[in-house]
Protein backbone atom coordinates (compact mmCIF):
# COMPACT_ATOMS: atom_id res chain seq x y z
CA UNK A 1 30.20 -1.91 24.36
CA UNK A 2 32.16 -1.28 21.02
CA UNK A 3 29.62 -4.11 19.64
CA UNK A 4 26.68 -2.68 20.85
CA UNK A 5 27.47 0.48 18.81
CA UNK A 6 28.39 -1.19 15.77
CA UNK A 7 25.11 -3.25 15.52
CA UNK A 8 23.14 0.35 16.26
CA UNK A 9 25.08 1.80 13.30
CA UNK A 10 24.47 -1.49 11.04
CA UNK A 11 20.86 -1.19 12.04
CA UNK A 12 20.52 2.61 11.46
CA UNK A 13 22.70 2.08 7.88
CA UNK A 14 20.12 -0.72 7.04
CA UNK A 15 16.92 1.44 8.03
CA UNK A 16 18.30 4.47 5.95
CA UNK A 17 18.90 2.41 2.70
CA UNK A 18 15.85 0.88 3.03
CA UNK A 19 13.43 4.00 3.29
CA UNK A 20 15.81 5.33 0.54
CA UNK A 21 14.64 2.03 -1.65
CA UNK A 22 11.09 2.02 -0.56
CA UNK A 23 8.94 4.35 -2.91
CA UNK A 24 11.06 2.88 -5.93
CA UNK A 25 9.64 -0.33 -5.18
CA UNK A 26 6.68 -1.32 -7.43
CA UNK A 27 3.82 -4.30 -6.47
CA UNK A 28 3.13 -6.35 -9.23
CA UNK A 29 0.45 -8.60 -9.08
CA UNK A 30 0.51 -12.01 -11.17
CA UNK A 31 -2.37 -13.40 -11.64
CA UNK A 32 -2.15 -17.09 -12.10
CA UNK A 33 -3.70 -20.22 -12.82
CA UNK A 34 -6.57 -18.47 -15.06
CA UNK A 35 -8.20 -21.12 -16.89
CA UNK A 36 -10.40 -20.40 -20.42
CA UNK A 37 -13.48 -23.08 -21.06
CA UNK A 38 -10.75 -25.02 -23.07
CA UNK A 39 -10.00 -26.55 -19.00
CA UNK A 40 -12.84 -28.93 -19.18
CA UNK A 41 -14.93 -28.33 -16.16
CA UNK A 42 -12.54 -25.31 -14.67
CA UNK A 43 -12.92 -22.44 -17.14
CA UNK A 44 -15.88 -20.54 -17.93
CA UNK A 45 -14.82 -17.61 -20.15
CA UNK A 46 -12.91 -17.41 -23.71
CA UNK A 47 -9.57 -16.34 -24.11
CA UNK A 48 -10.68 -13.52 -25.81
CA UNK A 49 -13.18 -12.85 -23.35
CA UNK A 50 -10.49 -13.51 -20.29
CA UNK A 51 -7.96 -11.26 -21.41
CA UNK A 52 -10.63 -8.14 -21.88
CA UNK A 53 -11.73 -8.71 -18.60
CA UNK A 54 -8.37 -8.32 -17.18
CA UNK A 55 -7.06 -5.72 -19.16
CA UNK A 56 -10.23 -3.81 -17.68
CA UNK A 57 -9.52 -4.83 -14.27
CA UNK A 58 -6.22 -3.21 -14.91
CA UNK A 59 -4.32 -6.34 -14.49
CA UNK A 60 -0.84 -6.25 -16.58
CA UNK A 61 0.43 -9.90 -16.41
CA UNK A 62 -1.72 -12.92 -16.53
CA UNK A 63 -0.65 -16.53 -16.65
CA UNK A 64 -2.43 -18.83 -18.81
CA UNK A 65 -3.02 -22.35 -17.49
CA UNK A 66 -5.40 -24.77 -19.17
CA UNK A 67 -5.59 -28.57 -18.32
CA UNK A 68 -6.61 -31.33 -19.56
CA UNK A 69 -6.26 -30.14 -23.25
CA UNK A 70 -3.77 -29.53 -25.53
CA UNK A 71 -5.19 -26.35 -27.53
CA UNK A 72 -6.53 -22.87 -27.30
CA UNK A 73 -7.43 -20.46 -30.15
């Protein structure tokens, strides 16, 4: 019985903390494998062009990922 009631008292501890945690907790959103048309055959837009898009969009991180190609301006 004396289990019982400690694993009620564990769970209740557990649910407390985390609604206390909850609304401090902030979803962020990575956006990755965005390719410019330096990926040959992937990419249609310019850097430039890629990263006003997304800063419209409201998008705060974005990951960069050409292939096949070993520059970007």
């Amino acid at each position: 019985m004396s289990l019982e009631i400690n694993g009620i008292y564990y769970l209740l501890f557990f649910l407390v903390f985390f609604l206390a945690i909850l609304p401090q907790i902030r979803l962020v959103i990575i956006y990755l494998d965005a390719k410019t048309y330096y990926s040959f055959y992937f990419g249609t837009h310019s850097t430039a062009g890629l990263v006003d898009a997304a800063v419209e969009h409201g998008v705060t991180t974005l990951s960069l990922c050409n292939i096949n190609c070993t520059y970007d301006h």
